[in-house]
C-alpha atoms as a PDB file:
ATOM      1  CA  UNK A   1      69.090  19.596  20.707  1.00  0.00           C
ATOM      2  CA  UNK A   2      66.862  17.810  18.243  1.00  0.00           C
ATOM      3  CA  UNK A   3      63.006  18.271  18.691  1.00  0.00           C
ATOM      4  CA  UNK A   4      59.963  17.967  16.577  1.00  0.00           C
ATOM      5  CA  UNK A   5      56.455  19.882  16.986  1.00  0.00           C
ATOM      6  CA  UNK A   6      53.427  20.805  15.267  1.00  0.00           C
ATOM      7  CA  UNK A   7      53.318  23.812  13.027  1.00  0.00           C
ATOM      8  CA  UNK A   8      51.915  26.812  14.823  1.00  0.00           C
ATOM      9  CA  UNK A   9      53.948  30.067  13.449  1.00  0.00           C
ATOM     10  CA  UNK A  10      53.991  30.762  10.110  1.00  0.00           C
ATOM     11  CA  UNK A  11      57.286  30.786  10.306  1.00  0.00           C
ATOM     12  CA  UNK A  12      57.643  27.308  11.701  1.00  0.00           C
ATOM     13  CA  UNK A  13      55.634  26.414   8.376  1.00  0.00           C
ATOM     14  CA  UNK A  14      57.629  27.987   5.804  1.00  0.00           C
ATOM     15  CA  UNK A  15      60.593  25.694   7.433  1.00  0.00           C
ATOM     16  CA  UNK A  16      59.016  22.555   6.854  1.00  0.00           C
ATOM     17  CA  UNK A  17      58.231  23.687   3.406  1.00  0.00           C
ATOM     18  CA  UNK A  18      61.911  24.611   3.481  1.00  0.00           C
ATOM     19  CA  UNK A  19      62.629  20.671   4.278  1.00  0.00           C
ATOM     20  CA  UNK A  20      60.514  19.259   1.809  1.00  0.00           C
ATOM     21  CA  UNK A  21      61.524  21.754  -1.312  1.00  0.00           C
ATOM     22  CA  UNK A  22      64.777  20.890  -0.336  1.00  0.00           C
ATOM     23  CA  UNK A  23      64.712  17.115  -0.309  1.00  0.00           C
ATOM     24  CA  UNK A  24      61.786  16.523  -2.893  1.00  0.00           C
ATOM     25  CA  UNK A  25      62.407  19.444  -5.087  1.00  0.00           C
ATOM     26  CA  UNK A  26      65.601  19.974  -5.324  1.00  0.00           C
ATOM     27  CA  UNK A  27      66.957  16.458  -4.022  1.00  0.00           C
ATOM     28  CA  UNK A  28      64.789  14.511  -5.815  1.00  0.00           C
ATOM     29  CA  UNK A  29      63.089  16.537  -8.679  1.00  0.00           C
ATOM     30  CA  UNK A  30      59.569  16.425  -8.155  1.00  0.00           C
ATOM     31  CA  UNK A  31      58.184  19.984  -9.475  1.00  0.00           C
ATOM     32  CA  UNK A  32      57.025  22.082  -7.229  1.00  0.00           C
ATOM     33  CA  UNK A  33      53.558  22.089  -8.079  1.00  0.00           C
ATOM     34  CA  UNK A  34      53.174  18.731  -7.530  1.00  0.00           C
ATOM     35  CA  UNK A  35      55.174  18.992  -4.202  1.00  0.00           C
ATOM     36  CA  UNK A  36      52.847  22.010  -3.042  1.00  0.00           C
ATOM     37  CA  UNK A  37      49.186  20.736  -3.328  1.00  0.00           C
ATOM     38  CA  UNK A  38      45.812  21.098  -2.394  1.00  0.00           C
ATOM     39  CA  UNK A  39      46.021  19.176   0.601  1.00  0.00           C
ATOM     40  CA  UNK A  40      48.917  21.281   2.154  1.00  0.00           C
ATOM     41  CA  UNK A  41      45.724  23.417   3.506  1.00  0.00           C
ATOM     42  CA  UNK A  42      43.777  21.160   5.355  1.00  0.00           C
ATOM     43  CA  UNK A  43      47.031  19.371   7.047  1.00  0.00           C
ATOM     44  CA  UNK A  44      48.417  19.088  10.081  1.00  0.00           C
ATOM     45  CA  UNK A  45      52.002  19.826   9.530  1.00  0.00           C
ATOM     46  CA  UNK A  46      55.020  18.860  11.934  1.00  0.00           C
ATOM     47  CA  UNK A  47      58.432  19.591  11.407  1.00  0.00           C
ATOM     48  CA  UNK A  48      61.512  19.014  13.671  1.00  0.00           C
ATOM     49  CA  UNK A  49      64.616  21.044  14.452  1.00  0.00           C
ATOM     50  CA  UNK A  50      68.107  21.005  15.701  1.00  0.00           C
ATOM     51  CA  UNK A  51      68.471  23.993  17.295  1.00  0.00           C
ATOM     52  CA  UNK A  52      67.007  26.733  15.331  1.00  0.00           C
ATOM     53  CA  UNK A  53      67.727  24.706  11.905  1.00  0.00           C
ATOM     54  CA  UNK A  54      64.732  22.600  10.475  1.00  0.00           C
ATOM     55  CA  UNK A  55      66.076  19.382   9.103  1.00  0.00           C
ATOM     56  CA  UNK A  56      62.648  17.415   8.872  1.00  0.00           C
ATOM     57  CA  UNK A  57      59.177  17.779   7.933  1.00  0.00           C
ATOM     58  CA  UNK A  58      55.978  15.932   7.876  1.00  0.00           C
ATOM     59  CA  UNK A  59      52.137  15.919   7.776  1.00  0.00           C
ATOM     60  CA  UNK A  60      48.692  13.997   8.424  1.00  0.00           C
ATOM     61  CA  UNK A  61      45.827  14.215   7.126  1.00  0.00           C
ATOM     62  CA  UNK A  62      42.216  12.872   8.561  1.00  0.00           C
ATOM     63  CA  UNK A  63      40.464  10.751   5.684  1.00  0.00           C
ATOM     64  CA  UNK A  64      37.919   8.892   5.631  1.00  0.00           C
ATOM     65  CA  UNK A  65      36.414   9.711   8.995  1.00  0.00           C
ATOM     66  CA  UNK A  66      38.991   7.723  11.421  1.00  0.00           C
ATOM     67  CA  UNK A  67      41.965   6.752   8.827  1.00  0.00           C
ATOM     68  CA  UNK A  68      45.074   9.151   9.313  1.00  0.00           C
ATOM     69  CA  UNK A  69      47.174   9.469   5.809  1.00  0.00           C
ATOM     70  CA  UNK A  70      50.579  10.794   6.785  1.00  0.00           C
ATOM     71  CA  UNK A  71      52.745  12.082   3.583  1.00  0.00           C
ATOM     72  CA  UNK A  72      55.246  14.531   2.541  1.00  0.00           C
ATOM     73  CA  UNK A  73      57.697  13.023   5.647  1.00  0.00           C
ATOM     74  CA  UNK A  74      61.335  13.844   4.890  1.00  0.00           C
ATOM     75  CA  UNK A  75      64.763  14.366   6.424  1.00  0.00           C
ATOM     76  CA  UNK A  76      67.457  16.734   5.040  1.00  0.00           C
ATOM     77  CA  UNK A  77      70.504  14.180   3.796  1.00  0.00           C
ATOM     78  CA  UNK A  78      72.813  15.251   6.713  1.00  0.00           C
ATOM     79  CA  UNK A  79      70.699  13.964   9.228  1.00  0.00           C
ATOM     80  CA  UNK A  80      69.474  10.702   7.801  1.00  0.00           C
ATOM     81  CA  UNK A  81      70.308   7.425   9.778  1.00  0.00           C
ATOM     82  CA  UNK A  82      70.291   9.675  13.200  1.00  0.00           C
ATOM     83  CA  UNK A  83      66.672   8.528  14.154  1.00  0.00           C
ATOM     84  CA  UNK A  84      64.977  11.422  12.902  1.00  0.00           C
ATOM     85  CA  UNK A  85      62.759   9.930  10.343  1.00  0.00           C
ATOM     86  CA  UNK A  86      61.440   7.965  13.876  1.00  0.00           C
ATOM     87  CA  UNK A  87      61.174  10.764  16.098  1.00  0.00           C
ATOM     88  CA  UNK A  88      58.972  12.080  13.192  1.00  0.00           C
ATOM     89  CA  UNK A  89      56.418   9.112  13.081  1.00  0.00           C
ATOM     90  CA  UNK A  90      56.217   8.802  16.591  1.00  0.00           C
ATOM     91  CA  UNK A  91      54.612  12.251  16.560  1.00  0.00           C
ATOM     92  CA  UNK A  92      52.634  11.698  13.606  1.00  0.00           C
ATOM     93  CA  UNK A  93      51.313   8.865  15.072  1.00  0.00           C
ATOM     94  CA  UNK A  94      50.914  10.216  18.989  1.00  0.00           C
ATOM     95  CA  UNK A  95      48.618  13.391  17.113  1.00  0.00           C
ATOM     96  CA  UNK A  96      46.506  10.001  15.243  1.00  0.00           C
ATOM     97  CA  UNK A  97      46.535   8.312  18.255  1.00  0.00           C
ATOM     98  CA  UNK A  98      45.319  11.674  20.067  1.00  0.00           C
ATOM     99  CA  UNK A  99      42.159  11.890  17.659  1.00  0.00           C
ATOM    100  CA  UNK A 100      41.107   8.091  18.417  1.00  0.00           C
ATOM    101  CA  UNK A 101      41.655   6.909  14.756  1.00  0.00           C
ATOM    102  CA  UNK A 102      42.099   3.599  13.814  1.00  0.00           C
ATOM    103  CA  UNK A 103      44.769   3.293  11.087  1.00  0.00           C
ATOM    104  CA  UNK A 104      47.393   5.142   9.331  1.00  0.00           C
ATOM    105  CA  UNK A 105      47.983   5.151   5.790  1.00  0.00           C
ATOM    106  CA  UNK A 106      50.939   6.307   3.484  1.00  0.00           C
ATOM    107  CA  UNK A 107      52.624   6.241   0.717  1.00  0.00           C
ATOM    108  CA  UNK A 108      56.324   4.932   0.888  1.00  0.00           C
ATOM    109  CA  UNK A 109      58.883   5.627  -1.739  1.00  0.00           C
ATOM    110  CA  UNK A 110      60.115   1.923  -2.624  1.00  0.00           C
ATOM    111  CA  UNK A 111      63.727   2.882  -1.229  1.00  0.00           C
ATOM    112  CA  UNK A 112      61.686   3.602   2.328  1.00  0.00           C
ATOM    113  CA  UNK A 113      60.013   0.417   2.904  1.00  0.00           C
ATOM    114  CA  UNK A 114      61.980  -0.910   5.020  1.00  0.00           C
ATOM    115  CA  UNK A 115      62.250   2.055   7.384  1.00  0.00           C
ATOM    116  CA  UNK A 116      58.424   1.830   7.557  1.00  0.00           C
ATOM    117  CA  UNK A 117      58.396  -1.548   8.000  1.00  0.00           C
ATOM    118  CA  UNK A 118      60.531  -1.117  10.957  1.00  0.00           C
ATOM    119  CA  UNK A 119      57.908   1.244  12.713  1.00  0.00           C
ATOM    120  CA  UNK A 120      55.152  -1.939  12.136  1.00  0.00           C
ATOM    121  CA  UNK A 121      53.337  -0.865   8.887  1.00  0.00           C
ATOM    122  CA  UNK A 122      52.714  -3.586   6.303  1.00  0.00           C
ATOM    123  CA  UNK A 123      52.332  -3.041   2.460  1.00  0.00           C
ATOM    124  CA  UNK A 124      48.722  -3.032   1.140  1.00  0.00           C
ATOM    125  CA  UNK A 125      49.470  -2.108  -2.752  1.00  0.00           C
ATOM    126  CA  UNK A 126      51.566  -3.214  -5.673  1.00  0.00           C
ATOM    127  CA  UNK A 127      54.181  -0.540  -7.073  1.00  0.00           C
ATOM    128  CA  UNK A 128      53.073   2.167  -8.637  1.00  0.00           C
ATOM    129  CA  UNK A 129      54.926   5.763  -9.759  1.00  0.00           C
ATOM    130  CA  UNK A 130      54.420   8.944  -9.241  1.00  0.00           C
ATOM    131  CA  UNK A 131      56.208  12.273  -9.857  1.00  0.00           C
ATOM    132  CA  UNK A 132      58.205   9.427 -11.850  1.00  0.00           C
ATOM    133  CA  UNK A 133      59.054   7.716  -8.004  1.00  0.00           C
ATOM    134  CA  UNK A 134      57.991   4.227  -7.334  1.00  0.00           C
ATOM    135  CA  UNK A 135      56.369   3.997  -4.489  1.00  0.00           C
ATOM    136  CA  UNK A 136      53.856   1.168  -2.166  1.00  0.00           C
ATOM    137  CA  UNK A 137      51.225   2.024  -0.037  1.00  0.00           C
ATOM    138  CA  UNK A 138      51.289   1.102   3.636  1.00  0.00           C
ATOM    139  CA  UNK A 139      49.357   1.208   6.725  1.00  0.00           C
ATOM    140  CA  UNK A 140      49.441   0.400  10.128  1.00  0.00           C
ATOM    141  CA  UNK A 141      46.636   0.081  13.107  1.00  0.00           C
ATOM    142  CA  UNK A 142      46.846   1.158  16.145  1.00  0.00           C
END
């Protein structure tokens, strides 16, 4: 059974860090210091399961007073293209939704965009890299 929550454990925390060392780390070789930042504290972090095994992660952020910024959303590569990437959002979005804020912002990798385009949110920058990934911002409001 596939599910997705919000961290509460710190053990259901140190799985989504599991998912996104896994597919930005190792998958796609951002260092882990970048990964892992200052922000990771202040988050809201979600990460979703099939059965016991954590095979997505994701967090949001409030900025700006009533702007969420969602980031570090990923998928482990054997359960891409099953929906998961959408069950994510939807809960990112339902715990923006919850706090009565107006947008949500992100930051897509270039190869996403059209996943995110798919769940309504439009492009708002040129390309730009970093970690050495192209990526656009995005946003979307509610």
């Amino acid at each position: 059974m596939v599910f997705a929550k919000i961290v509460e454990t710190e053990k259901e925390l140190r799985d989504a860090f599991f998912v996104r060392e896994e597919v930005f780390v190792k998958e796609q070789g951002v260092p882990l210091p970048l990964e892992k930042d200052e922000y990771d504290k202040d988050a809201t972090h979600f990460v979703a399961y099939n059965g016991e095994e954590p095979i997505a992660a994701g967090r949001v952020r409030i900025v700006d007073g009533n702007i969420a910024k969602v980031d570090r959303v990923c998928v482990l590569p054997d359960f891409r293209r099953k929906q998961i990437g959408v069950l994510m959002m939807a809960h990112l979005e339902k715990y923006a939704k919850g706090h009565q804020l107006a947008k949500v912002k992100l930051n897509a990798q270039t190869h996403a965009i059209p996943f995110y385009e798919k769940q309504n949110y439009i492009i708002t920058s040129p390309e730009f890299l970093d970690s050495g990934i192209p990526y656009r911002a995005m946003e979307k409001e509610f």
